[in-house]
N, C-alpha and C. Protein backbone atom coordinates (compact mmCIF):
# COMPACT_ATOMS: atom_id res chain seq x y z
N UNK A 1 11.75 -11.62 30.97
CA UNK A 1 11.64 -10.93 29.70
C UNK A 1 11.89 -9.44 29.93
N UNK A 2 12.90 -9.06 29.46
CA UNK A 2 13.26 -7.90 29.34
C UNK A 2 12.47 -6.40 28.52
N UNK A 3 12.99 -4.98 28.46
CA UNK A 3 11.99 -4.13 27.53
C UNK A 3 12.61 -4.53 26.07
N UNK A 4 13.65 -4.90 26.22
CA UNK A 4 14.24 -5.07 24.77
C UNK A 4 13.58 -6.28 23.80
N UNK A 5 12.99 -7.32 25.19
CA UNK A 5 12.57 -8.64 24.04
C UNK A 5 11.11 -8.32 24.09
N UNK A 6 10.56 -7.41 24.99
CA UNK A 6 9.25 -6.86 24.72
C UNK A 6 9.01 -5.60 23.48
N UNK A 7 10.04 -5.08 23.38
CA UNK A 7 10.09 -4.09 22.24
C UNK A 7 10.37 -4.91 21.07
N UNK A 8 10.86 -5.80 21.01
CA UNK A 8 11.08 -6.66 19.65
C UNK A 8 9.94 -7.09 19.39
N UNK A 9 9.42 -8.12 20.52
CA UNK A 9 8.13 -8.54 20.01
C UNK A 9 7.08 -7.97 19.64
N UNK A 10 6.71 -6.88 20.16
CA UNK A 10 6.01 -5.84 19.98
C UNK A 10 6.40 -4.97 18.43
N UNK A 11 7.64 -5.26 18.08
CA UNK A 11 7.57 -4.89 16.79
C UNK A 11 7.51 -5.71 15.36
N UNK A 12 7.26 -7.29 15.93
CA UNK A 12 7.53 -8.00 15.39
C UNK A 12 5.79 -8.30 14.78
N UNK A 13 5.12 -7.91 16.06
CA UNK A 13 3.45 -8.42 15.97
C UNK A 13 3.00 -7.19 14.74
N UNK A 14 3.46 -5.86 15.30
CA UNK A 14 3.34 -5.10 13.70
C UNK A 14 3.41 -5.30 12.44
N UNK A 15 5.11 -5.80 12.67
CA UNK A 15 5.04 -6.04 10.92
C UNK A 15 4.20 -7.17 10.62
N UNK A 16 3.51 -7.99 11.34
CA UNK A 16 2.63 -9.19 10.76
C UNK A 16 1.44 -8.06 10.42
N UNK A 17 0.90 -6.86 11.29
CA UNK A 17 -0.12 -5.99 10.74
C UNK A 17 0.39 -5.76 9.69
N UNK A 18 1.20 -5.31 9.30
CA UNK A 18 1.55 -4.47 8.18
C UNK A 18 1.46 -5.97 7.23
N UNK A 19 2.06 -7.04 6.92
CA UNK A 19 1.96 -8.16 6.23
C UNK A 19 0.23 -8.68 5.87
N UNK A 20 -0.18 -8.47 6.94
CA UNK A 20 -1.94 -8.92 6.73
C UNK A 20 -2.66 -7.52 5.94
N UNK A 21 -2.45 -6.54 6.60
CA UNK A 21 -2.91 -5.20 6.37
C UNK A 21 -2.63 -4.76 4.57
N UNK A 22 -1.43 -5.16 4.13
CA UNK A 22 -0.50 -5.28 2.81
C UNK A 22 -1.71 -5.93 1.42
N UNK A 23 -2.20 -7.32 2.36
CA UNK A 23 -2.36 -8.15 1.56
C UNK A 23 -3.72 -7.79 1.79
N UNK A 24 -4.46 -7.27 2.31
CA UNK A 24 -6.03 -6.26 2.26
C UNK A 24 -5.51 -5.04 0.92
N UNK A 25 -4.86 -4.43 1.36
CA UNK A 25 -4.62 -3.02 0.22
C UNK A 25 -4.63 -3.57 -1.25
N UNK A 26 -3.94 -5.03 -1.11
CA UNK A 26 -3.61 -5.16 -2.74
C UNK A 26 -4.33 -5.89 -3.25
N UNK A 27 -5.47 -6.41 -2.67
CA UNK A 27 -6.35 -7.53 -3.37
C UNK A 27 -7.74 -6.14 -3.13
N UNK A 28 -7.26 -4.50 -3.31
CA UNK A 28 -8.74 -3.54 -3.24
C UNK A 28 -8.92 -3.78 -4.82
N UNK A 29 -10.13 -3.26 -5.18
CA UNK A 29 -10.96 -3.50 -6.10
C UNK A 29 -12.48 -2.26 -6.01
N UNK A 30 -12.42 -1.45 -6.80
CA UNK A 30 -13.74 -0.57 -6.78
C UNK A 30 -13.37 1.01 -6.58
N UNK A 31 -14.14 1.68 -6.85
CA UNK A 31 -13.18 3.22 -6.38
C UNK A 31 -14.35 3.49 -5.13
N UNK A 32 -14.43 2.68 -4.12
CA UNK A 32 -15.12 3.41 -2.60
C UNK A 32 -13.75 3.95 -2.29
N UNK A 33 -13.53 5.35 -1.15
CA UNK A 33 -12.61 5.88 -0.36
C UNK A 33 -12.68 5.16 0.57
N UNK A 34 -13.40 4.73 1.01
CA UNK A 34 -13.55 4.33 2.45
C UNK A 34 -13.09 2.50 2.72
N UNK A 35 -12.76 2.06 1.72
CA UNK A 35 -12.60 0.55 2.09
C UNK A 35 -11.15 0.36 1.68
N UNK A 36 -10.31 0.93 1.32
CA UNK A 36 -8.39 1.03 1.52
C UNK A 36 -8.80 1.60 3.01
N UNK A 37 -9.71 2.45 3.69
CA UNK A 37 -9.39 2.94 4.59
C UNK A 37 -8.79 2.04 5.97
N UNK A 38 -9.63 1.33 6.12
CA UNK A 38 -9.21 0.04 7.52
C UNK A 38 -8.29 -0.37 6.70
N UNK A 39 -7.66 -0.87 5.86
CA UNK A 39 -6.54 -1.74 5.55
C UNK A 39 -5.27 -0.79 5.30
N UNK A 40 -5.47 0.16 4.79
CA UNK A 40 -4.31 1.48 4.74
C UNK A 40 -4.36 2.08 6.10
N UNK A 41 -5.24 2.19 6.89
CA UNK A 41 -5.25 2.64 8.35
C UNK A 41 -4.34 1.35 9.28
N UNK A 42 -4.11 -0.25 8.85
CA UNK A 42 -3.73 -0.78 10.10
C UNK A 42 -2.36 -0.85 9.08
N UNK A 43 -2.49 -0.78 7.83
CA UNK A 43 -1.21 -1.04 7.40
C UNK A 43 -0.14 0.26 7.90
N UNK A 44 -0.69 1.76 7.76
CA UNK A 44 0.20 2.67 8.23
C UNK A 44 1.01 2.65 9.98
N UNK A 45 -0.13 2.21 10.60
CA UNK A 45 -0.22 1.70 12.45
C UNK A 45 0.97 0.52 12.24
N UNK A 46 1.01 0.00 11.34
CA UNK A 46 1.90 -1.45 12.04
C UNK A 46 3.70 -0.56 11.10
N UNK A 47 3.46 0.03 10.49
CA UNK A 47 4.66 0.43 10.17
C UNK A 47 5.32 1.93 11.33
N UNK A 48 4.42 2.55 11.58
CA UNK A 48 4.86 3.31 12.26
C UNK A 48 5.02 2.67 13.99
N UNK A 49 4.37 1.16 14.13
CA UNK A 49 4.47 0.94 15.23
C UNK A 49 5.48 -0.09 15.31
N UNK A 50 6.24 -0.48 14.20
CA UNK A 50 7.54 -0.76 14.16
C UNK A 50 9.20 0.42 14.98
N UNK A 51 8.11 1.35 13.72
CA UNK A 51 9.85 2.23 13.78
C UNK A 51 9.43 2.69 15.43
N UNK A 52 8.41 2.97 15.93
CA UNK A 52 8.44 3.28 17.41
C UNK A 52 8.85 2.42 18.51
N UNK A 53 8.49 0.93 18.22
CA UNK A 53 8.89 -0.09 19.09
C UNK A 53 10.36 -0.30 18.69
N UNK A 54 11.29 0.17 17.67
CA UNK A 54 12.54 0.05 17.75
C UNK A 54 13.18 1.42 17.32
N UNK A 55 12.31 2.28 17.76
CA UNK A 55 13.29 4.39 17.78
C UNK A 55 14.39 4.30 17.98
N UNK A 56 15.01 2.81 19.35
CA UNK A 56 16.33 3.11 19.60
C UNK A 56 17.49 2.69 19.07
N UNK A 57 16.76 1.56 17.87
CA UNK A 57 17.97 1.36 16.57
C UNK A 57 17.72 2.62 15.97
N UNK A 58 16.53 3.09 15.39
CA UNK A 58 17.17 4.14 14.58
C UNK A 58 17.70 5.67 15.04
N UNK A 59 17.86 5.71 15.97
CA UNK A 59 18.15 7.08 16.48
C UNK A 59 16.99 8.21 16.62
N UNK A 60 15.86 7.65 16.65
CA UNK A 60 14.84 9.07 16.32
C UNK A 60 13.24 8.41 17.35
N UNK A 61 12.84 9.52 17.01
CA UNK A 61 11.54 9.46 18.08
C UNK A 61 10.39 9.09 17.33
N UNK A 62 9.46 8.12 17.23
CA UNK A 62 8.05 8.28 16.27
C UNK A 62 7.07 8.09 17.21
N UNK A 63 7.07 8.78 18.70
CA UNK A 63 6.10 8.64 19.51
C UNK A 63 4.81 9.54 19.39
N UNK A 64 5.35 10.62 18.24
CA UNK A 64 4.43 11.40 18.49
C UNK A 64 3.32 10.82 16.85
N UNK A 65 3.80 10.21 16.43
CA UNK A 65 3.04 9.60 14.90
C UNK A 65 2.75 8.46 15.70
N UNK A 66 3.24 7.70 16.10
CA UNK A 66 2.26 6.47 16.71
C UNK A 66 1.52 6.67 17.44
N UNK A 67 1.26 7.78 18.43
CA UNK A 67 -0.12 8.16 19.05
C UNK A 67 -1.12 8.37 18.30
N UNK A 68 -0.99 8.95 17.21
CA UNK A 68 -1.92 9.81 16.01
C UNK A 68 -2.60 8.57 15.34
N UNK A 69 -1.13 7.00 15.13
CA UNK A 69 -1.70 6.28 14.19
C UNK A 69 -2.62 5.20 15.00
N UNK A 70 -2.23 5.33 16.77
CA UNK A 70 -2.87 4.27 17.56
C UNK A 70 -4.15 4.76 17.62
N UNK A 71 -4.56 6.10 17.42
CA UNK A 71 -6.05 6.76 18.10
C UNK A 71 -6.89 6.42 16.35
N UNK A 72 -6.24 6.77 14.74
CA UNK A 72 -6.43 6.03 13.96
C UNK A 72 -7.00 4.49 13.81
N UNK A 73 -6.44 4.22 14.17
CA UNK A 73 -6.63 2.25 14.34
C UNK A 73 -7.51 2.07 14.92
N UNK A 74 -7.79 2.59 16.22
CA UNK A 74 -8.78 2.18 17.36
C UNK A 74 -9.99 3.15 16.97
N UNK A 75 -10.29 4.18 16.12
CA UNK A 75 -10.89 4.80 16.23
C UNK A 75 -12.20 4.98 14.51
N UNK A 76 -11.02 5.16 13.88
CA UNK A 76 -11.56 4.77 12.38
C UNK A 76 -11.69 3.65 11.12
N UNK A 77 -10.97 2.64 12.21
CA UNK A 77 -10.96 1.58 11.35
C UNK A 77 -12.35 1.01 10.98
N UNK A 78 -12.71 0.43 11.51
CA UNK A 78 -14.14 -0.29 11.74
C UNK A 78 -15.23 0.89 11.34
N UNK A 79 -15.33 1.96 11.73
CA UNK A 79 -16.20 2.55 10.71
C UNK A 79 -16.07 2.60 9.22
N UNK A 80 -14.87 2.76 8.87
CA UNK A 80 -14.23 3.18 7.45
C UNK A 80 -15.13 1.53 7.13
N UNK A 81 -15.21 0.37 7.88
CA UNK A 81 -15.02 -0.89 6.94
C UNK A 81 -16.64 -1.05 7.10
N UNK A 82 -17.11 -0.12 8.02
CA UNK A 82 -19.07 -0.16 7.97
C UNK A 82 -19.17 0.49 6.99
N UNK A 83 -18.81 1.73 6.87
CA UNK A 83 -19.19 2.50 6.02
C UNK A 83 -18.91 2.06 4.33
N UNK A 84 -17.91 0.80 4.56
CA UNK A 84 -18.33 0.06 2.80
C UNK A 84 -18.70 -0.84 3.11
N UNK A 85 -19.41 -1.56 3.76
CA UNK A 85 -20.46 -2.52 3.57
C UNK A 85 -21.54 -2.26 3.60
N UNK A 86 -22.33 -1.09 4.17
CA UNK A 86 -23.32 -0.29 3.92
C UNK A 86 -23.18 0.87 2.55
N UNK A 87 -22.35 0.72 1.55
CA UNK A 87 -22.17 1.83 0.63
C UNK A 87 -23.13 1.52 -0.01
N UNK A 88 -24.27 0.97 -0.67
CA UNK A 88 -25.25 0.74 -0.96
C UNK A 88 -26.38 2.21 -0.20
N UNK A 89 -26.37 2.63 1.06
CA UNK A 89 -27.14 3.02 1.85
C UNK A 89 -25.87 4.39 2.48
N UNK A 90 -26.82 5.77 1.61
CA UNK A 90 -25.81 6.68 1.44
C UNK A 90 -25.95 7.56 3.51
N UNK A 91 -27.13 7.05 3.66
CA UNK A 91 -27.05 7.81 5.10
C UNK A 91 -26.39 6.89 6.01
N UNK A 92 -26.73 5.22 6.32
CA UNK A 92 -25.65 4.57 6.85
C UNK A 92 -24.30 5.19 7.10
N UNK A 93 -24.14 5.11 5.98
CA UNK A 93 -22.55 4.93 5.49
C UNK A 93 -22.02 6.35 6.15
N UNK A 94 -22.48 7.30 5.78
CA UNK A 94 -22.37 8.56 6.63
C UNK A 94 -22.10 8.22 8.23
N UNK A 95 -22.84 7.85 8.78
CA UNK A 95 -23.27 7.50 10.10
C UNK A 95 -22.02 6.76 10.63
N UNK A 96 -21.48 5.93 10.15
CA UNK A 96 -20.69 5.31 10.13
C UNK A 96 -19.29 5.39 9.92
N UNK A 97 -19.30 6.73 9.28
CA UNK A 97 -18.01 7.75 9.24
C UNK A 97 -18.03 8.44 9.95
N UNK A 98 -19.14 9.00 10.34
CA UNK A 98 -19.01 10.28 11.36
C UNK A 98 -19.16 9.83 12.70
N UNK A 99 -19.75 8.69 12.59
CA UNK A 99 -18.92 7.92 14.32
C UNK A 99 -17.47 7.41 14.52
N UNK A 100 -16.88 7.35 13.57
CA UNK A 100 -15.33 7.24 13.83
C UNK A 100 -14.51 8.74 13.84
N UNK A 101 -15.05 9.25 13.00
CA UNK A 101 -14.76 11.01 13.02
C UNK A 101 -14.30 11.60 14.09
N UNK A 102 -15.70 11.57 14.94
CA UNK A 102 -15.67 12.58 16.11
C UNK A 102 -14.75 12.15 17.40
N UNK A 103 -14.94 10.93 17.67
CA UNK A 103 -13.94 10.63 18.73
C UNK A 103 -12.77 10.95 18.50
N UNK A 104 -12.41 10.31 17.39
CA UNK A 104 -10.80 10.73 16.52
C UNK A 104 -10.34 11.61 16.63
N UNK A 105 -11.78 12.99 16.05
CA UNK A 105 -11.10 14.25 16.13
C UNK A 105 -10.80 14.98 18.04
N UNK A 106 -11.88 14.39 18.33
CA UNK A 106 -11.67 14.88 20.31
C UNK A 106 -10.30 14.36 20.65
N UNK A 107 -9.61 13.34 20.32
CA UNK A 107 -8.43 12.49 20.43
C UNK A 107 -7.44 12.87 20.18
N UNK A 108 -7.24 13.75 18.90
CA UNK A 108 -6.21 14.17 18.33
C UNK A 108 -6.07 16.20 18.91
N UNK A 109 -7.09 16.51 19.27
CA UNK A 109 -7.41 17.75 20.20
C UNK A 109 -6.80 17.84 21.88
N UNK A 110 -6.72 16.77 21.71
CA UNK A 110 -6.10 16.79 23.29
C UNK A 110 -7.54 16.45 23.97
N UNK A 111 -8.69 16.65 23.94
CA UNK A 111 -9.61 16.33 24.68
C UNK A 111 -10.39 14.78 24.29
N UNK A 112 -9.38 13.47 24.37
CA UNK A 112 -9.96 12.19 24.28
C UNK A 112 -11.14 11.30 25.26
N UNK A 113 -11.84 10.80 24.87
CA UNK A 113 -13.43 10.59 25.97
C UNK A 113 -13.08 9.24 25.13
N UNK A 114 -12.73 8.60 26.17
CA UNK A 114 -12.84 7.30 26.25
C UNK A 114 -13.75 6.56 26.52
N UNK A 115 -15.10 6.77 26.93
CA UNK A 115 -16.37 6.50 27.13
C UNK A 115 -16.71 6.45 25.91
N UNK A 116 -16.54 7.96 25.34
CA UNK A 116 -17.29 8.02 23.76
C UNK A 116 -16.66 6.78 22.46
N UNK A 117 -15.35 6.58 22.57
CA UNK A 117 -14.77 5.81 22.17
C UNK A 117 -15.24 4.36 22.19
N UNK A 118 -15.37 4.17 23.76
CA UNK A 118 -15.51 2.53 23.58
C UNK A 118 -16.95 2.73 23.30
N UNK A 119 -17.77 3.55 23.06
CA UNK A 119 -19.30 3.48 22.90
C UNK A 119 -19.86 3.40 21.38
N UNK A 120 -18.91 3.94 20.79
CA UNK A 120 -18.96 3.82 19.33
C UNK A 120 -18.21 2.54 18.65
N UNK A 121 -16.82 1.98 19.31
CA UNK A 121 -16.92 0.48 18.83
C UNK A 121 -17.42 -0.20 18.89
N UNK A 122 -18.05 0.21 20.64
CA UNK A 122 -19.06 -0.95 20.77
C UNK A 122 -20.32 -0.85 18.98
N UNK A 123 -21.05 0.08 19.14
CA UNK A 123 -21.91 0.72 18.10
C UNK A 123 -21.67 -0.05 16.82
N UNK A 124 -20.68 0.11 16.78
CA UNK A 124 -20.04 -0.68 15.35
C UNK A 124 -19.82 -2.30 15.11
N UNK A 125 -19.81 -2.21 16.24
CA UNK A 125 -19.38 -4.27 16.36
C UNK A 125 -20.69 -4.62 16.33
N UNK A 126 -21.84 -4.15 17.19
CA UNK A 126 -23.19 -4.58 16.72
C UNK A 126 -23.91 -4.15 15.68
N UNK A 127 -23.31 -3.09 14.72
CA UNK A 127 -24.04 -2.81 13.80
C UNK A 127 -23.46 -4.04 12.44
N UNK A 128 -21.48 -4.55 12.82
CA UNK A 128 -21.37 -5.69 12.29
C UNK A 128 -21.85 -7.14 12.13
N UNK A 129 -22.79 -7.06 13.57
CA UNK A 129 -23.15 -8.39 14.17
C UNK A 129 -24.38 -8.20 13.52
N UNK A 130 -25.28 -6.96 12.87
CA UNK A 130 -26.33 -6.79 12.55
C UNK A 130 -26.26 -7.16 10.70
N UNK A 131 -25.43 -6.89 10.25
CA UNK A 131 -25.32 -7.00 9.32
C UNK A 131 -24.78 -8.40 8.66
N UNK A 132 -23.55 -8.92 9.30
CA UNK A 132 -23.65 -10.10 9.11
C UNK A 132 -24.76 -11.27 9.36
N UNK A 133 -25.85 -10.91 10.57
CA UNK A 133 -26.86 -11.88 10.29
C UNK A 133 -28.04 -11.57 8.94
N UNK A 134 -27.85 -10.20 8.68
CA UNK A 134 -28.78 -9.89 7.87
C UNK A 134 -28.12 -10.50 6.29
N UNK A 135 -27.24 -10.20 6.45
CA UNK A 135 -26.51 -11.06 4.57
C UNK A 135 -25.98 -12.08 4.89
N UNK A 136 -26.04 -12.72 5.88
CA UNK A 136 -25.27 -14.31 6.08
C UNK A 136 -24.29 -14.24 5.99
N UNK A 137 -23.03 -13.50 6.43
CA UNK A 137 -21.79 -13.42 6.20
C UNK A 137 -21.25 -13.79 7.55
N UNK A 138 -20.66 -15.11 7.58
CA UNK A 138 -19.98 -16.07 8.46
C UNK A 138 -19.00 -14.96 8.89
N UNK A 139 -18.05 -14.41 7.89
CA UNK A 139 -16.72 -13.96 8.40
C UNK A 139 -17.29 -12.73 9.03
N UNK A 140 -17.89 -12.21 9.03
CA UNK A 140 -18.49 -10.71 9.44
C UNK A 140 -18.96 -10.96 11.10
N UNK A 141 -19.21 -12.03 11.54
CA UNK A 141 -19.40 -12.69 13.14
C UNK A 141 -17.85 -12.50 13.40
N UNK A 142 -17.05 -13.59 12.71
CA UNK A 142 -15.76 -13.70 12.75
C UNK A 142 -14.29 -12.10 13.25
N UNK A 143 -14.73 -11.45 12.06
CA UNK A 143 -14.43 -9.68 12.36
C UNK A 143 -15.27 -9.32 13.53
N UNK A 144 -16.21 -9.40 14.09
CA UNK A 144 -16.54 -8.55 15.04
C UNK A 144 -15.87 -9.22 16.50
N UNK A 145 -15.71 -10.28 16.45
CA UNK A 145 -15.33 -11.30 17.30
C UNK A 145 -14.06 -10.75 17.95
N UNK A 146 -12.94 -10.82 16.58
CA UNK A 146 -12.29 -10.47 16.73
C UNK A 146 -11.90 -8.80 16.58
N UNK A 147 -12.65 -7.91 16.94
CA UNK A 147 -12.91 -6.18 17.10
C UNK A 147 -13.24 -6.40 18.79
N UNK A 148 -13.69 -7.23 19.03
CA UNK A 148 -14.03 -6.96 20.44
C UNK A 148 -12.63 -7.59 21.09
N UNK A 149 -11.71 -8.79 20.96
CA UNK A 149 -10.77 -8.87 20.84
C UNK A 149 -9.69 -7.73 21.33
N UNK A 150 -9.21 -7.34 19.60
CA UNK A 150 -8.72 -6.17 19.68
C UNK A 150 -8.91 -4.80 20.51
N UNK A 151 -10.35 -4.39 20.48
CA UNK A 151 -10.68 -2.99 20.94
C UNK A 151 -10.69 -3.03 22.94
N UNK A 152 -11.30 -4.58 22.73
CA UNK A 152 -11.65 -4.38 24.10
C UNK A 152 -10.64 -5.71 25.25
N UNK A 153 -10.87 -6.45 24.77
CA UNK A 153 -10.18 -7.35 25.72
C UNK A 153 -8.40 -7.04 25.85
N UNK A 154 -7.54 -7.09 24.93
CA UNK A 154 -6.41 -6.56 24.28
C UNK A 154 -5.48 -5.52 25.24
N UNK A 155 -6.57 -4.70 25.43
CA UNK A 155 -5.81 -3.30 26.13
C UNK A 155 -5.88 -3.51 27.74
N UNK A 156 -6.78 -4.79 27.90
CA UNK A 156 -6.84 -4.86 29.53
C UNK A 156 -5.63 -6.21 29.99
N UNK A 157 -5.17 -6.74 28.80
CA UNK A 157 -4.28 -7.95 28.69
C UNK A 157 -3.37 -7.71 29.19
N UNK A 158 -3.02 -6.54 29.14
CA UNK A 158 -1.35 -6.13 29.04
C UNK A 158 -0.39 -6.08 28.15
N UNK A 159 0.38 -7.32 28.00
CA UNK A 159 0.99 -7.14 27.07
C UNK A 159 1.04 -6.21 25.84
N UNK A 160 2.11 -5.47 25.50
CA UNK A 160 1.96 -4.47 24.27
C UNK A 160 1.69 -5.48 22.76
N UNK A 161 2.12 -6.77 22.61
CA UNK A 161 1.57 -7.23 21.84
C UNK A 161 0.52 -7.66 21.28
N UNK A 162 -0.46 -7.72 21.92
CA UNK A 162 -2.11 -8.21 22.01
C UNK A 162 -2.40 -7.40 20.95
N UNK A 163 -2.57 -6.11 21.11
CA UNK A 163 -2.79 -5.12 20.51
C UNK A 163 -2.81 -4.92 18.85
N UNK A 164 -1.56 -5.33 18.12
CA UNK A 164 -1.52 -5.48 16.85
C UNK A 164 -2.20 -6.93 16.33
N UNK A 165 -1.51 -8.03 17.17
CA UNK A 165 -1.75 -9.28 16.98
C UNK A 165 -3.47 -8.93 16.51
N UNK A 166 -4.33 -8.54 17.67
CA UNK A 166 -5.50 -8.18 17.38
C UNK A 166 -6.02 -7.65 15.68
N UNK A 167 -5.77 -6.80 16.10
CA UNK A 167 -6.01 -6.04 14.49
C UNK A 167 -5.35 -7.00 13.28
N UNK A 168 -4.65 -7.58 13.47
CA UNK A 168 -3.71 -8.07 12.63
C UNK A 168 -5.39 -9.51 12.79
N UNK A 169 -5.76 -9.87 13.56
CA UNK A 169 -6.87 -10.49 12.92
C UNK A 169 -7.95 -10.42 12.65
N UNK A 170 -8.50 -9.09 13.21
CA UNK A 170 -9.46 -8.67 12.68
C UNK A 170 -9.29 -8.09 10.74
N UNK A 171 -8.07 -7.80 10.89
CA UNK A 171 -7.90 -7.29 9.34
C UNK A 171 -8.12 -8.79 8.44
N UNK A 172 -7.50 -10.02 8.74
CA UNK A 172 -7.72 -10.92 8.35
C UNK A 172 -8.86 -11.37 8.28
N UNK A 173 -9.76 -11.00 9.27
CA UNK A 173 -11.65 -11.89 9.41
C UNK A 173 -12.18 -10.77 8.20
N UNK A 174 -11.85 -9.39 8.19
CA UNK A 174 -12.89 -8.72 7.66
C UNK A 174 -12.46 -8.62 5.83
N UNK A 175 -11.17 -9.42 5.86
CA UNK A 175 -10.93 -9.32 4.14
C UNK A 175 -11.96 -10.28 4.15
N UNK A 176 -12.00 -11.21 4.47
CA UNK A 176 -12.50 -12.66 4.01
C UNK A 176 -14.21 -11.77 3.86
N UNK A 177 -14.40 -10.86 4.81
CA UNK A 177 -16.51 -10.53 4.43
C UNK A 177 -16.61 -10.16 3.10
N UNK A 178 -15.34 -9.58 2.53
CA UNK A 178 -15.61 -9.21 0.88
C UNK A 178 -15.25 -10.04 -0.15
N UNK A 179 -14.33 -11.04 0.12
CA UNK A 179 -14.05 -11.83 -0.72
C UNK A 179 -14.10 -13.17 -1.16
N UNK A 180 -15.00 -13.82 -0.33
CA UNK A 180 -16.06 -15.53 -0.18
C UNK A 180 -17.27 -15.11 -0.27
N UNK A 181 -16.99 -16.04 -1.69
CA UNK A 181 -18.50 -16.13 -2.56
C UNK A 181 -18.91 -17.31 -3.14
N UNK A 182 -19.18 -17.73 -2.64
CA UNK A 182 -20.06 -19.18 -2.87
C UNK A 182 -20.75 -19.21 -4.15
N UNK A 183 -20.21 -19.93 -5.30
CA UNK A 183 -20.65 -20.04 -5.99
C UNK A 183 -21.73 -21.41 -6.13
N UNK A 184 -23.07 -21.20 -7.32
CA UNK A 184 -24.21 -22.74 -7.28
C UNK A 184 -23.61 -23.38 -7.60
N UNK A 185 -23.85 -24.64 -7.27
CA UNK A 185 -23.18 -26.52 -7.62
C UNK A 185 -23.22 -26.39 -9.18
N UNK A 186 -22.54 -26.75 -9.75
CA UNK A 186 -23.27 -26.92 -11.44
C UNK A 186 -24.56 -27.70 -11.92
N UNK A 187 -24.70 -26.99 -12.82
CA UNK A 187 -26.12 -27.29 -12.79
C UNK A 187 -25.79 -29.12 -14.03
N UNK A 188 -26.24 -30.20 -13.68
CA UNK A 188 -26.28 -31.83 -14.08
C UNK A 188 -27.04 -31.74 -15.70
């Protein structure tokens, strides 16, 4: 396998982000800021991580926007999607922004702490694992499952495809925490 059928595939696992990520943006509902955020955050990542995995059809460089949108993805997604499932709970939700915040912003400074990084997904995947046992939300195990996936197993895989594929199912586990609702049997 060549860089060329690795750059295809690798741009191919995107546009499925961008296809999953698509179909999060358009089924939003509510005016929170923060919950387009993970789905407009992996949807922008899988488009810009198209035109980067194929710069050399189009003649141009997007290495320096796909760094910006990879430290994005890995960094603010999963808070943006705590911070609306806790919107009920105005200091949470804070908490939960401003732990995706700060790494982000050290990241995009040139001074990235990758310690701090994986310490706050971690943070977040158990504050998902906390919350899904607390409201019974099956898919919310499911999303964190697949966040640890993505964040953590993914980047030690190798392959450049893991990576979207990932997100591309975590975006899929965590639509499903907002939108299965069990309705009562009818009542006889």
């Amino acid at each position: 396998m060549g860089a060329e059928d690795d750059s295809l595939n690798t741009s191919l696992a995107h546009i499925v982000l961008c296809c999953v990520a698509g179909r999060g943006i358009s089924r939003m509902s509510g005016k929170s800021f923060t919950h387009p955020g993970m789905h407009a955050n992996f949807f922008i990542h899988g488009v810009l991580g198209f035109l980067h995995y194929q710069s050399g059809v189009f003649n141009n460089d997007f290495k320096p926007a796909y760094a910006v949108s990879y430290k994005a993805s890995r960094y603010l997604a999963l808070p943006c999607l705590m911070a609306d499932l806790y919107r009920g709970n105005n200091a949470l939700s804070t908490i939960h922004l401003l732990s995706g915040i700060v790494p982000f912003a050290l990241a995009l400074s040139g001074e990235d702490n990758v310690q701090l990084g994986n310490l706050v997904i971690a943070c977040n995947i158990i504050s998902l694992c906390h919350y899904s046992m607390q409201n019974n939300r099956e898919w919310g195990w499911y999303t964190a499952g697949a966040a640890v996936f993505a964040y953590i197993l993914a980047p030690q895989m190798g392959p450049k495809v893991m990576y979207p594929l990932g997100l591309a199912l975590m975006e899929y586990c965590a639509y499903r925490v907002f939108h299965i609702h069990y309705d009562a049997p009818p009542a006889r």
